[in-house]
Protein backbone atom coordinates (compact mmCIF):
# COMPACT_ATOMS: atom_id res chain seq x y z
CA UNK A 1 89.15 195.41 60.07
CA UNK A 2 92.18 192.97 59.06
CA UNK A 3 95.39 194.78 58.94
CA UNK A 4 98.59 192.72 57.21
CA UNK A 5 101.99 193.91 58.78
CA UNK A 6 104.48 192.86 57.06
CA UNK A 7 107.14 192.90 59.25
CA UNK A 8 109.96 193.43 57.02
CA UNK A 9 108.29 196.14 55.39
CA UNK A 10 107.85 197.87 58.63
CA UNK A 11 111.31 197.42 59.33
CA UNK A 12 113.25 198.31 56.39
CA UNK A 13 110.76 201.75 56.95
CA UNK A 14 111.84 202.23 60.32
CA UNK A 15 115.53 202.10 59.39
CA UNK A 16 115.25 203.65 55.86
CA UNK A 17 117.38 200.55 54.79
CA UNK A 18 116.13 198.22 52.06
CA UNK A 19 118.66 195.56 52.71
CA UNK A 20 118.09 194.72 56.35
CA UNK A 21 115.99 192.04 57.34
CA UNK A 22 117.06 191.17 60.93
CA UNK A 23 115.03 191.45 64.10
CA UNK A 24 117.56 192.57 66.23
CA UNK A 25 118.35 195.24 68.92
CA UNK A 26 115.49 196.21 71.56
CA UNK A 27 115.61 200.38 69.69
CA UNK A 28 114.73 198.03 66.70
CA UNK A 29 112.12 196.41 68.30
CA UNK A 30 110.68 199.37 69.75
CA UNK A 31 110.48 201.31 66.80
CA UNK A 32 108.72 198.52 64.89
CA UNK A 33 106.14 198.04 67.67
CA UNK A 34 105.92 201.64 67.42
CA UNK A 35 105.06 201.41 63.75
CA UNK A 36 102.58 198.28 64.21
CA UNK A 37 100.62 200.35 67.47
CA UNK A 38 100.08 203.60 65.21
CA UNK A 39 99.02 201.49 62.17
CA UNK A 40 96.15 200.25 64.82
CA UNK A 41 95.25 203.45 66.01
CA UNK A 42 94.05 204.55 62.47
CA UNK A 43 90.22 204.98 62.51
CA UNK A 44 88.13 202.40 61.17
CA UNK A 45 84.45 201.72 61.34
CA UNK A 46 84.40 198.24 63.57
CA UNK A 47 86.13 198.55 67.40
CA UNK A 48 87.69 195.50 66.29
CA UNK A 49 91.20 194.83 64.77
CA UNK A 50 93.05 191.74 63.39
CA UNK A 51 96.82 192.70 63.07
CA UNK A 52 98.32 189.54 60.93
CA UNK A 53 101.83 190.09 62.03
CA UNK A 54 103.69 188.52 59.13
CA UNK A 55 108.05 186.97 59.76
CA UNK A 56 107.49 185.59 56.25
CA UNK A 57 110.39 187.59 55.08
CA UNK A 58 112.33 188.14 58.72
CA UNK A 59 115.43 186.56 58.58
CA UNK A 60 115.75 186.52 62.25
CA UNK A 61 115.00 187.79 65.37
CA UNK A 62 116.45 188.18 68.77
CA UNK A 63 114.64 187.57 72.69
CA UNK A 64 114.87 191.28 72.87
CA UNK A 65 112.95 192.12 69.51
CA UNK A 66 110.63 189.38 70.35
CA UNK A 67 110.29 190.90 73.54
CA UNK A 68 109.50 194.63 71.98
CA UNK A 69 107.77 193.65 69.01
CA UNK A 70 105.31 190.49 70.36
CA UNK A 71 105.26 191.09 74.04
CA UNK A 72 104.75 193.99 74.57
CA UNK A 73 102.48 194.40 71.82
CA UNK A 74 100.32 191.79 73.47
CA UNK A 75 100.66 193.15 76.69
CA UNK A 76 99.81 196.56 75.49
CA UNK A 77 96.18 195.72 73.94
CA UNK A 78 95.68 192.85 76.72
CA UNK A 79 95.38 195.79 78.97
CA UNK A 80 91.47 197.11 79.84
CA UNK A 81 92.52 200.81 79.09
CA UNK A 82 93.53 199.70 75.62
CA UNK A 83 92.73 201.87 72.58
CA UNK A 84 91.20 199.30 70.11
CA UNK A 85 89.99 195.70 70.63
CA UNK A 86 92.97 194.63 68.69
CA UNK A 87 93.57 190.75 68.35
CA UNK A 88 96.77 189.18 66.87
CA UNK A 89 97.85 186.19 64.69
CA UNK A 90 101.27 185.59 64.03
CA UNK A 91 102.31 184.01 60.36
CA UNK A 92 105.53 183.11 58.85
CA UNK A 93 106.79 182.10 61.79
CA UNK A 94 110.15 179.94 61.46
CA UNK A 95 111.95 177.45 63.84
CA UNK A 96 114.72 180.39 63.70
CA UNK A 97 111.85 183.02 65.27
CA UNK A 98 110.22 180.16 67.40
CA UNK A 99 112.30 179.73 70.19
CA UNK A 100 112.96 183.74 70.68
CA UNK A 101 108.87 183.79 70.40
CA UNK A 102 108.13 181.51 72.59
CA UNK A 103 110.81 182.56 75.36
CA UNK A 104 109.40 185.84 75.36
CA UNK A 105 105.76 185.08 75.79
CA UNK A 106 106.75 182.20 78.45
CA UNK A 107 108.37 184.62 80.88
CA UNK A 108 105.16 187.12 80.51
CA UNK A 109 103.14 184.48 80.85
CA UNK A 110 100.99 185.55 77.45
CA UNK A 111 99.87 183.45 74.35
CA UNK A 112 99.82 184.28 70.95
CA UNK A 113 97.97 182.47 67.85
CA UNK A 114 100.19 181.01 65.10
CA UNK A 115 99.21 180.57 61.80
CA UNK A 116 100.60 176.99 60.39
CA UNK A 117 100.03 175.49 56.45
CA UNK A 118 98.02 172.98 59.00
CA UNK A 119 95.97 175.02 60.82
CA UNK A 120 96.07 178.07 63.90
CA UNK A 121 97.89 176.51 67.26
CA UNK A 122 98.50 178.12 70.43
CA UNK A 123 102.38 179.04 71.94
CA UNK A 124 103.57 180.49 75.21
CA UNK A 125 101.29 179.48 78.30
CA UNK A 126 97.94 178.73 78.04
CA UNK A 127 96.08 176.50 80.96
CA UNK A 128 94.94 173.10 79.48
CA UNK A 129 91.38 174.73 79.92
CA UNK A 130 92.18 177.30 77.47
CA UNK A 131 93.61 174.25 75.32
CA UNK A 132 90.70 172.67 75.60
CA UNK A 133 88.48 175.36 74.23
CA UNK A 134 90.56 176.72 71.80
CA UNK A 135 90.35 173.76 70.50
CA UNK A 136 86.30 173.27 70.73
CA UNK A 137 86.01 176.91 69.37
CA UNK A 138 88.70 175.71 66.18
CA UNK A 139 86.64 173.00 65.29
CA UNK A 140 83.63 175.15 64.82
CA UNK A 141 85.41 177.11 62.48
CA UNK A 142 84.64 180.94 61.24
CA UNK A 143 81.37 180.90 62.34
CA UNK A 144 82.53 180.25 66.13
CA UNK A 145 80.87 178.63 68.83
CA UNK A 146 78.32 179.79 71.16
CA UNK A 147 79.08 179.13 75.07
CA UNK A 148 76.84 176.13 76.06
CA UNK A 149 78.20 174.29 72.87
CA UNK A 150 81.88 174.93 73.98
CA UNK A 151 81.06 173.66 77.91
CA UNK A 152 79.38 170.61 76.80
CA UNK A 153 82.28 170.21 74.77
CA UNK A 154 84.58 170.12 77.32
CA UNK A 155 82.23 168.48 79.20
CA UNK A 156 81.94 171.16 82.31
CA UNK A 157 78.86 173.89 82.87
CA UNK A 158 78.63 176.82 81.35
CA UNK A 159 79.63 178.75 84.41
CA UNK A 160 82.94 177.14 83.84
CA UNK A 161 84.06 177.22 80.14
CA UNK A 162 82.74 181.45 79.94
CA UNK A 163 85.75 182.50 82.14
CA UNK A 164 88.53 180.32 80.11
CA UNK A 165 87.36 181.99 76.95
CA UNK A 166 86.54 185.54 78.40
CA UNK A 167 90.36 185.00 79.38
CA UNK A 168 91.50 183.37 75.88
CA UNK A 169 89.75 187.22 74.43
CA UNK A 170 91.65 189.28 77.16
CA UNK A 171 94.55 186.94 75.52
CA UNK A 172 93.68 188.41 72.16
CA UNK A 173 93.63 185.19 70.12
CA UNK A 174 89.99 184.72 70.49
CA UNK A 175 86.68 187.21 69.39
CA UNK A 176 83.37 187.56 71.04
CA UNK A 177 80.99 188.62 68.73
CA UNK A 178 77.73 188.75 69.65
CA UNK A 179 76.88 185.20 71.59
CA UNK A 180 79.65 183.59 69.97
CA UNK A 181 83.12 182.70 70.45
CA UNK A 182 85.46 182.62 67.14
CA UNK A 183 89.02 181.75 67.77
CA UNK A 184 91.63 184.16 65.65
CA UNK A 185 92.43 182.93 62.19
CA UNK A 186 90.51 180.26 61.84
CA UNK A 187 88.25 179.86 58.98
CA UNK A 188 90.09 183.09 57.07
CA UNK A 189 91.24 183.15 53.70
CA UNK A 190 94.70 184.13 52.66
């Protein structure tokens, strides 16, 4: 199941206020992750989720909104006991919401999949392993990749490239499904 959040929506809800459009304030943040983590717990008939977490229409946001509402939101499902295999994909994202983004997932050591008019990139810290396959698993596109074409890809054994992507899906910006590896975002629509 694909879920849109627009995060402007979500926020002028939260406050009640139709003119606001700032990410600022850690209560702010809070109460939008709040809003994104019950919109995921709504039953649906696959264990999977894709949250597209939209800043098209965010004017800005601070470190600690960025820490509340992408953080912690991918520290939250990156945990084992999470609720729902929920996998993220930020769009919209601006040079204003970049560096406050990428602080933020560089001092919890996370990554998070961003959606460019060029393609789906990587920010915060992955290893260059994880580079590496995101990037073999990209160019397969929507139908993904299965694990002995990503290893000879990177040119290592199989025993090698599984752990970098089991970790890229504990990352939540890449899917296993089934015997194959699809990175988050790539090959969608819209």
């Amino acid at each position: 199941m694909m879920h849109h959040i627009d995060l402007s929506h979500v926020l002028r809800q939260t406050l009640e206020c139709d003119l606001y459009s700032n990410l600022v304030t850690r209560p702010t943040g809070a109460a939008v992750r709040g809003q994104i983590e019950e919109l995921l717990r709504e039953p649906s008939e696959s264990a999977r989720a894709l949250a597209v977490i939209d800043f098209s229409h965010v004017s800005m946001i601070d470190l600690s909104c960025a820490d509340e509402v992408v953080a912690k939101l991918l520290l939250r499902y990156a945990a084992d006991d999470s609720p729902t295999q929920a996998y993220f994909l930020l769009r919209g994202v601006s040079e204003l919401h970049e560096d406050a983004i990428e602080a933020v997932l560089e001092r919890h050591e996370l990554v998070a999949a961003l959606e460019h008019e060029d393609g789906v990139r990587l920010m915060g810290t992955p290893t260059a392993d994880e580079r590496r396959a995101w990037g073999v698993v990209c160019d397969a596109g929507s139908a993904g990749a299965q694990l002995d074409d990503v290893a000879t890809r990177m040119g290592c054994a199989a025993e090698h490239a599984e752990p970098v992507l089991d970790a890229l899906c504990r990352r939540r910006v890449m899917m296993r499904i089934e015997d194959r590896f699809v990175a988050v975002g790539v090959g969608r629509g819209g």
